[in-house]
C-alpha atoms as a PDB file:
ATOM      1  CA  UNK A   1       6.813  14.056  -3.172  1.00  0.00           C
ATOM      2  CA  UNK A   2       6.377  15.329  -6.974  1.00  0.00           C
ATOM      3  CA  UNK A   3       6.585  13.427 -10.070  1.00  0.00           C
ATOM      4  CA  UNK A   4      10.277  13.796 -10.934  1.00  0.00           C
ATOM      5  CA  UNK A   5      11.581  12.447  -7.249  1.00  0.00           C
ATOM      6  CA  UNK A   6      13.168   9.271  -6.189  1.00  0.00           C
ATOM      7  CA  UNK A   7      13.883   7.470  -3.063  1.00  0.00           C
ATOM      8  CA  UNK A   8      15.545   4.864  -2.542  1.00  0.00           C
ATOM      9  CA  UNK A   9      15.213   4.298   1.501  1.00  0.00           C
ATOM     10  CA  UNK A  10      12.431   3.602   4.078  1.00  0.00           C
ATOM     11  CA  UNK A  11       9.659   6.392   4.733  1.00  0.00           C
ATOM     12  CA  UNK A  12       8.223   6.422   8.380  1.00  0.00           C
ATOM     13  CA  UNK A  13       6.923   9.012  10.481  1.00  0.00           C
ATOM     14  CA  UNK A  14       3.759  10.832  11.389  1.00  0.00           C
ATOM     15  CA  UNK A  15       1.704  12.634   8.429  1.00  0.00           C
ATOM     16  CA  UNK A  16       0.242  11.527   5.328  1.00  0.00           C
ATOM     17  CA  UNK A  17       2.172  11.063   2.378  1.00  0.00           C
ATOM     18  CA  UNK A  18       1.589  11.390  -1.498  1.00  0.00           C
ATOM     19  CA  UNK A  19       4.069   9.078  -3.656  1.00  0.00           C
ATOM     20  CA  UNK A  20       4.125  11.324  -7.397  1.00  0.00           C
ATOM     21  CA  UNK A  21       7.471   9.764  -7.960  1.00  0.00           C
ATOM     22  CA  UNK A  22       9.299   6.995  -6.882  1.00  0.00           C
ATOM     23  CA  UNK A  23       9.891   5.110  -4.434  1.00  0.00           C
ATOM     24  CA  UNK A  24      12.591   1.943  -3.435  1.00  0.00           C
ATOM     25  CA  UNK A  25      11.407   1.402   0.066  1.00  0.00           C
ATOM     26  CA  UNK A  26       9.102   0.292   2.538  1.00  0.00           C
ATOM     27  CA  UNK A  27       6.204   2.823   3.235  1.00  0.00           C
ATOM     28  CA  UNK A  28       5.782   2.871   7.227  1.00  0.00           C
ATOM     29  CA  UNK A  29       2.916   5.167   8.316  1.00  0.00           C
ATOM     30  CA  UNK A  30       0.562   2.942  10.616  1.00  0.00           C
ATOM     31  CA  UNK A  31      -1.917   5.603  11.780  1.00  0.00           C
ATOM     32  CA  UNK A  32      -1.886   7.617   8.659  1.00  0.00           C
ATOM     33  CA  UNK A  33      -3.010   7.716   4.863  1.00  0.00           C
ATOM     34  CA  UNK A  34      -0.670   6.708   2.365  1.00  0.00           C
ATOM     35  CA  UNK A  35      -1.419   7.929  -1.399  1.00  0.00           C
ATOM     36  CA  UNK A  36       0.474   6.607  -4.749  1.00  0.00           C
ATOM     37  CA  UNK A  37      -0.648   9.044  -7.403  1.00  0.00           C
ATOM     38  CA  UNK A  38      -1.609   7.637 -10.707  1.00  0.00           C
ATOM     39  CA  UNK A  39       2.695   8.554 -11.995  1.00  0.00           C
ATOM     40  CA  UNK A  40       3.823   7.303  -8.565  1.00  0.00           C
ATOM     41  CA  UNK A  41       6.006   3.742  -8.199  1.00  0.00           C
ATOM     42  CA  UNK A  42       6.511   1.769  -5.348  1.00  0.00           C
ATOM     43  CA  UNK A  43       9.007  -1.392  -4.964  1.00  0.00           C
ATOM     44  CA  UNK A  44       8.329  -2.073  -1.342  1.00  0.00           C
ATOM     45  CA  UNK A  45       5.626  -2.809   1.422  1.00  0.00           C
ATOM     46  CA  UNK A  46       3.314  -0.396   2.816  1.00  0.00           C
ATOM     47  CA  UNK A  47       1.643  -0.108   5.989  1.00  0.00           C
ATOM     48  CA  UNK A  48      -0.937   2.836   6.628  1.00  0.00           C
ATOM     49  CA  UNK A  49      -4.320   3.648   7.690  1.00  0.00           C
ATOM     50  CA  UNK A  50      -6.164   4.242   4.883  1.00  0.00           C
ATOM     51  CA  UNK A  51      -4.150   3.046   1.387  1.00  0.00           C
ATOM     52  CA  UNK A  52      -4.763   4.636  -2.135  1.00  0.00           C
ATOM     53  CA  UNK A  53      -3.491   3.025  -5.474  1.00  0.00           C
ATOM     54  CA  UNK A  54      -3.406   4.551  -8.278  1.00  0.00           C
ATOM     55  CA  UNK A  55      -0.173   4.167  -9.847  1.00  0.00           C
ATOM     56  CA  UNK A  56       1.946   1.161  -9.670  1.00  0.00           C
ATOM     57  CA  UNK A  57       2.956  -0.875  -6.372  1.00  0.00           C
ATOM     58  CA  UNK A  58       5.259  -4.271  -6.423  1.00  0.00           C
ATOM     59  CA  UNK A  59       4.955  -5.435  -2.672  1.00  0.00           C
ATOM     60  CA  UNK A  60       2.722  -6.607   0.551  1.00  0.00           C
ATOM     61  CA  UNK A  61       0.189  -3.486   1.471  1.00  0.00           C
ATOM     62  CA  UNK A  62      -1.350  -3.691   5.337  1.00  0.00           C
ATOM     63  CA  UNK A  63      -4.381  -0.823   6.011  1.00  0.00           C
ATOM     64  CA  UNK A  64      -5.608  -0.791   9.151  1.00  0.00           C
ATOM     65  CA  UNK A  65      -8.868   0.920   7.561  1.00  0.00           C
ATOM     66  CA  UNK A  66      -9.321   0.793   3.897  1.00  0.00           C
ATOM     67  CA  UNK A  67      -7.267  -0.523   0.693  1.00  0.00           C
ATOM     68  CA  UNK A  68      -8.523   1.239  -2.496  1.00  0.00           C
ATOM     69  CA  UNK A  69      -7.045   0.807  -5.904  1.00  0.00           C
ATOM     70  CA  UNK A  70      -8.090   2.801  -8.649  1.00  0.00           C
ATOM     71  CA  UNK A  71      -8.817   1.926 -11.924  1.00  0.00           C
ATOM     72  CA  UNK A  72      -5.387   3.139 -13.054  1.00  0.00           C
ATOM     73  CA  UNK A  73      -3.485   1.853 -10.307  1.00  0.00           C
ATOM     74  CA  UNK A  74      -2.138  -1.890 -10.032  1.00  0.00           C
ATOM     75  CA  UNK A  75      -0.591  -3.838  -7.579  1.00  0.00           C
ATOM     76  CA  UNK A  76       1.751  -7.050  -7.339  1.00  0.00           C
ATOM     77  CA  UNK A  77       2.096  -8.476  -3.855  1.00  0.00           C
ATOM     78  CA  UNK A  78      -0.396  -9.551  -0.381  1.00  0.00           C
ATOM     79  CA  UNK A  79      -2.733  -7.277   0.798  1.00  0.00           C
ATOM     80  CA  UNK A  80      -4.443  -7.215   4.237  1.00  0.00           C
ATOM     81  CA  UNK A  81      -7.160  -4.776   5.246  1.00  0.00           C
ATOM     82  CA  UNK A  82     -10.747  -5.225   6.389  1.00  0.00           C
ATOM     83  CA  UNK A  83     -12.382  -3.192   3.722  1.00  0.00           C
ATOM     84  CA  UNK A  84     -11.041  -3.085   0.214  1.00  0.00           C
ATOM     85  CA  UNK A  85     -12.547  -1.691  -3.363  1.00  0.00           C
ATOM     86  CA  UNK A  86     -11.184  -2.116  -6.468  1.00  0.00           C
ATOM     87  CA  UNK A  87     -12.281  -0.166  -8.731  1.00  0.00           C
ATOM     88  CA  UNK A  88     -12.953  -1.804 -12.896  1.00  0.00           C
ATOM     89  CA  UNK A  89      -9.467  -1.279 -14.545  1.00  0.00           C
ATOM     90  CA  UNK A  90      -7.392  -1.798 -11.590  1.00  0.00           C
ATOM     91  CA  UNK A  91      -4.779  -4.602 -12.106  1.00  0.00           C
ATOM     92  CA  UNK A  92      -3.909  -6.815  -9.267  1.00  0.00           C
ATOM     93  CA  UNK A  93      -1.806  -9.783  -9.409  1.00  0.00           C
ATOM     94  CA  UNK A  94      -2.620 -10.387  -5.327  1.00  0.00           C
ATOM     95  CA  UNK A  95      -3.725 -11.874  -2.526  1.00  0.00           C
ATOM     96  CA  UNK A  96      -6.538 -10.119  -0.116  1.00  0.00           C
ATOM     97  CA  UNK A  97      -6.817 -11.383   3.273  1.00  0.00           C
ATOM     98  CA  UNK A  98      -9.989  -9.235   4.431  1.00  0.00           C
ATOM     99  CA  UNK A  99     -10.215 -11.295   7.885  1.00  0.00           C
ATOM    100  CA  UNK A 100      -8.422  -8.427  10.018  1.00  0.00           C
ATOM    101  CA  UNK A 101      -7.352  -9.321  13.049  1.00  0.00           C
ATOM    102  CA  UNK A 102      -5.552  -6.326  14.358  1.00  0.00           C
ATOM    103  CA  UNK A 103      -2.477  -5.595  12.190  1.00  0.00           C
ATOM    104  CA  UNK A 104       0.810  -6.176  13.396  1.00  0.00           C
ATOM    105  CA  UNK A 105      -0.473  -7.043  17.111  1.00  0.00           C
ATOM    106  CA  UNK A 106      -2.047  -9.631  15.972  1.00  0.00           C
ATOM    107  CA  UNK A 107       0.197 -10.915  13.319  1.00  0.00           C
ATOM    108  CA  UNK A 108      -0.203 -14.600  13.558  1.00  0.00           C
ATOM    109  CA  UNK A 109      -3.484 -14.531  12.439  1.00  0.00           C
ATOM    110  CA  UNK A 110      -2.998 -12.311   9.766  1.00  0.00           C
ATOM    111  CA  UNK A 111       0.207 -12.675   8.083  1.00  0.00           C
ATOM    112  CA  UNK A 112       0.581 -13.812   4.643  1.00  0.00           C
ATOM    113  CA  UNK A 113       3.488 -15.453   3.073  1.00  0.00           C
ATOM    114  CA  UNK A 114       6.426 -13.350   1.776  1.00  0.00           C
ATOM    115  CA  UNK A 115       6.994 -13.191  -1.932  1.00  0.00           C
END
């Protein structure tokens, strides 16, 4: 979605998505790869594969694979996901719980408190 769009909604489905513009919403796309572009906003959770930051994200991020955040990007809120890299730069005002146990199927031993 380009630079000059906003949402204000949920996003599921099946695909990849790129976030250039805004988004009011939770991000659901378990088995895919979620990207928010260095302009791109997010005000909600995200759940994906494979999770790259490089704009701005207020909310709780789950990757089943890999959380990166780039040295432009920041994000406020939990993050779980057994591999995550920061890069120098990157702002996070967070907590990383790295001890996957499975996502959502095994969500007692992974979930972190809401906001």
């Amino acid at each position: 979605m380009g630079a000059t769009i906003a949402i204000k909604g949920d996003i599921a489905g099946k695909g990849d998505v790129v976030v250039s513009g805004t988004v009011e919403g939770s991000i659901d796309l378990a088995d895919h790869r979620v990207t928010v572009e260095a302009t791109g906003r997010v005000k909600g959770d995200i759940v994906g594969k494979q999770v790259q930051i490089k704009g701005r994200v207020i909310g709780d991020i789950e990757a089943s694979d890999l959380l990166s955040v780039s040295s432009t990007g920041t994000v406020k809120g939990n993050i779980v996901a057994p591999r995550v890299a920061v890069e120098d730069g990157a702002k996070c005002e967070c907590r990383i719980d790295m001890n996957f146990g499975g996502g959502r199927d095994a969500q007692s031993a992974t979930s972190l408190p809401k906001k």
